[in-house]
C-alpha atoms as a PDB file:
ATOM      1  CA  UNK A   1     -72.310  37.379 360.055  1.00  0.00           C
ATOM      2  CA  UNK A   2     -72.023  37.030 356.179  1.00  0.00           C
ATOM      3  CA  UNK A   3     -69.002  35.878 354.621  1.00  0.00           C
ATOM      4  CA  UNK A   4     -69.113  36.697 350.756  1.00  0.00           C
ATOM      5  CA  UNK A   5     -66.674  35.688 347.747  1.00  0.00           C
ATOM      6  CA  UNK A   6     -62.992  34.229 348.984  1.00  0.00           C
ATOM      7  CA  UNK A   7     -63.972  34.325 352.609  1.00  0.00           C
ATOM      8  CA  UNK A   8     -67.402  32.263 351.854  1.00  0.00           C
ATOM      9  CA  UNK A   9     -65.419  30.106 349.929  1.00  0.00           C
ATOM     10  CA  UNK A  10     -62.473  29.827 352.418  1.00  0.00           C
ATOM     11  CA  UNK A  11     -65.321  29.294 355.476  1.00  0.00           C
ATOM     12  CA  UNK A  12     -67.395  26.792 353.987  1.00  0.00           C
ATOM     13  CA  UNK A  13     -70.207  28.608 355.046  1.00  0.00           C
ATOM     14  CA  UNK A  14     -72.283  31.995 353.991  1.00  0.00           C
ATOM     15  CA  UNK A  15     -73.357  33.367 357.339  1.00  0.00           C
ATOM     16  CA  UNK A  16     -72.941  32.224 360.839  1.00  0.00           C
ATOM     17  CA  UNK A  17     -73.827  33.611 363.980  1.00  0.00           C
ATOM     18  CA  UNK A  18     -71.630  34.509 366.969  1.00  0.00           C
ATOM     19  CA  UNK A  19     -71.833  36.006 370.332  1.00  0.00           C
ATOM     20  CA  UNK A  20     -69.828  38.739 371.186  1.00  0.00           C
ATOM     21  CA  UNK A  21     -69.640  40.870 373.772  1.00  0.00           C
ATOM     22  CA  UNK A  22     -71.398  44.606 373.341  1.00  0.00           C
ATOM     23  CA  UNK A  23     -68.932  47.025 371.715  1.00  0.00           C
ATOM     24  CA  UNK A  24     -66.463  44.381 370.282  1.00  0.00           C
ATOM     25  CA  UNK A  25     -65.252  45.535 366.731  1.00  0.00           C
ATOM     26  CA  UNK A  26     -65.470  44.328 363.617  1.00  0.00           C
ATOM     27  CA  UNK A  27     -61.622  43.980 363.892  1.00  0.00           C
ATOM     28  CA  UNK A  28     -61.448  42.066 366.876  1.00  0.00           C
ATOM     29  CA  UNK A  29     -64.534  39.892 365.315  1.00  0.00           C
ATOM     30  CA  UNK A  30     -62.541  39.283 362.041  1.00  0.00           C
ATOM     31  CA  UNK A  31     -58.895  38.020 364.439  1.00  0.00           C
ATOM     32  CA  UNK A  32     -61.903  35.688 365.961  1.00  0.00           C
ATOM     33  CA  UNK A  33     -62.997  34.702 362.817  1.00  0.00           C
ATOM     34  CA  UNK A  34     -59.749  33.663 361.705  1.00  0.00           C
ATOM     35  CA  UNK A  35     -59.378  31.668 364.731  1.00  0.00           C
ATOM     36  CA  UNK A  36     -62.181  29.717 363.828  1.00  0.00           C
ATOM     37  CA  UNK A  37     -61.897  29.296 360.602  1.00  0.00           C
ATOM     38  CA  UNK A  38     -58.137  29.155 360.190  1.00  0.00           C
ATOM     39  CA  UNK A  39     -58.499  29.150 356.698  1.00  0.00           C
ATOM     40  CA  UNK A  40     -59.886  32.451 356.130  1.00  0.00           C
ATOM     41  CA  UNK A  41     -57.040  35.189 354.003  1.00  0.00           C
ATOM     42  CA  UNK A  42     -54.769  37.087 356.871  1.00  0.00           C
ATOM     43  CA  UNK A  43     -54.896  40.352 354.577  1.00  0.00           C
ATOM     44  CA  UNK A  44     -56.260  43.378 356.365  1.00  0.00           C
ATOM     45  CA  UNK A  45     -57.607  44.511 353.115  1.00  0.00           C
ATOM     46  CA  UNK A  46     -61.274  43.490 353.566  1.00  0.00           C
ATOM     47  CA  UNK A  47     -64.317  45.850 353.453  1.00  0.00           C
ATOM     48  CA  UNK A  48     -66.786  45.298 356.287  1.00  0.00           C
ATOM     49  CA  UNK A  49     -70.385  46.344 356.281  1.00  0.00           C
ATOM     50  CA  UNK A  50     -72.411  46.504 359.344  1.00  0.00           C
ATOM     51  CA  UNK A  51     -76.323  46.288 358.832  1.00  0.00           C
ATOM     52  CA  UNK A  52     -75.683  47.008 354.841  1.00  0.00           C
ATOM     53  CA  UNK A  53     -73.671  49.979 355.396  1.00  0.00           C
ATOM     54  CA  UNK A  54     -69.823  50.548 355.576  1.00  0.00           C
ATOM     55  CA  UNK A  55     -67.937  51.079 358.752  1.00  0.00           C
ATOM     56  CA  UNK A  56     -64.302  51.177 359.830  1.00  0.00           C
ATOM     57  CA  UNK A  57     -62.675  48.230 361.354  1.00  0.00           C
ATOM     58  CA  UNK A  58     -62.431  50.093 365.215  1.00  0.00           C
ATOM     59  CA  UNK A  59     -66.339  50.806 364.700  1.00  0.00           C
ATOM     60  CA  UNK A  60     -68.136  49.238 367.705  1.00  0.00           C
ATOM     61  CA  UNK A  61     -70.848  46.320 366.975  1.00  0.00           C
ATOM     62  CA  UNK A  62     -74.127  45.730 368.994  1.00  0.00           C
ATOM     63  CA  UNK A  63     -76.736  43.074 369.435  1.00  0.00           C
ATOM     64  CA  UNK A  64     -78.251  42.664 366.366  1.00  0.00           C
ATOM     65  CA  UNK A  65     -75.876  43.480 363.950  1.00  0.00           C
ATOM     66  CA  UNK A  66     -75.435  41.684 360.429  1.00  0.00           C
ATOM     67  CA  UNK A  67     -71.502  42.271 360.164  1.00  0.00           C
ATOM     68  CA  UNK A  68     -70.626  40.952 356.411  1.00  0.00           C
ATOM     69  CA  UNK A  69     -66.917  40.813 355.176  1.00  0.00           C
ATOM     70  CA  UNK A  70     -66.307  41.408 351.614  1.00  0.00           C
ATOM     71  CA  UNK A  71     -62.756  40.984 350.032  1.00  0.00           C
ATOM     72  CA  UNK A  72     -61.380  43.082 347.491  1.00  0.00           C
ATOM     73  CA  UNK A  73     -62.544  42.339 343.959  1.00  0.00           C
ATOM     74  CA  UNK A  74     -59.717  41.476 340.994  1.00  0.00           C
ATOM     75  CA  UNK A  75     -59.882  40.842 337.716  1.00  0.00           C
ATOM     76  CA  UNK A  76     -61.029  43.209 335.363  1.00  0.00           C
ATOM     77  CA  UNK A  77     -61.997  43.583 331.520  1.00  0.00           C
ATOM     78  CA  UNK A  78     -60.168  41.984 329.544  1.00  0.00           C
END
């Protein structure tokens, strides 16, 4: 698990690991997640990558996956 921007900065932490049973989703991982770390944003609008590559939040996860949670990006030139 890799948190990055906001959510690393609303964890405390960069990665973590966590045990989940096979087929859980990145969705249900995140509501875990937020349960843990009860500071972590409640928007839905968060990218997730699974082993470097993008997936949907009902995707299914398996042993071994990096899952990494990425928040939108704001700002902008100015």
């Amino acid at each position: 698990m890799r948190f990055f921007a906001l959510y690393r900065e609303r964890a405390g932490v960069s990665q973590t690991e966590i045990e989940l049973p096979e087929g859980t989703t990145p969705e249900e991982l995140l509501i875990r997640l937020r349960s843990i770390y009860t500071s972590l944003p409640l928007s839905d609008s968060v990218l997730i990558a699974v082993n470097s590559e993008y997936v949907l939040p009902e995707a299914p996860l398996h042993e071994g996956d990096e899952v990494a949670f990425i928040p939108p990006v704001s700002g902008g030139v100015a």
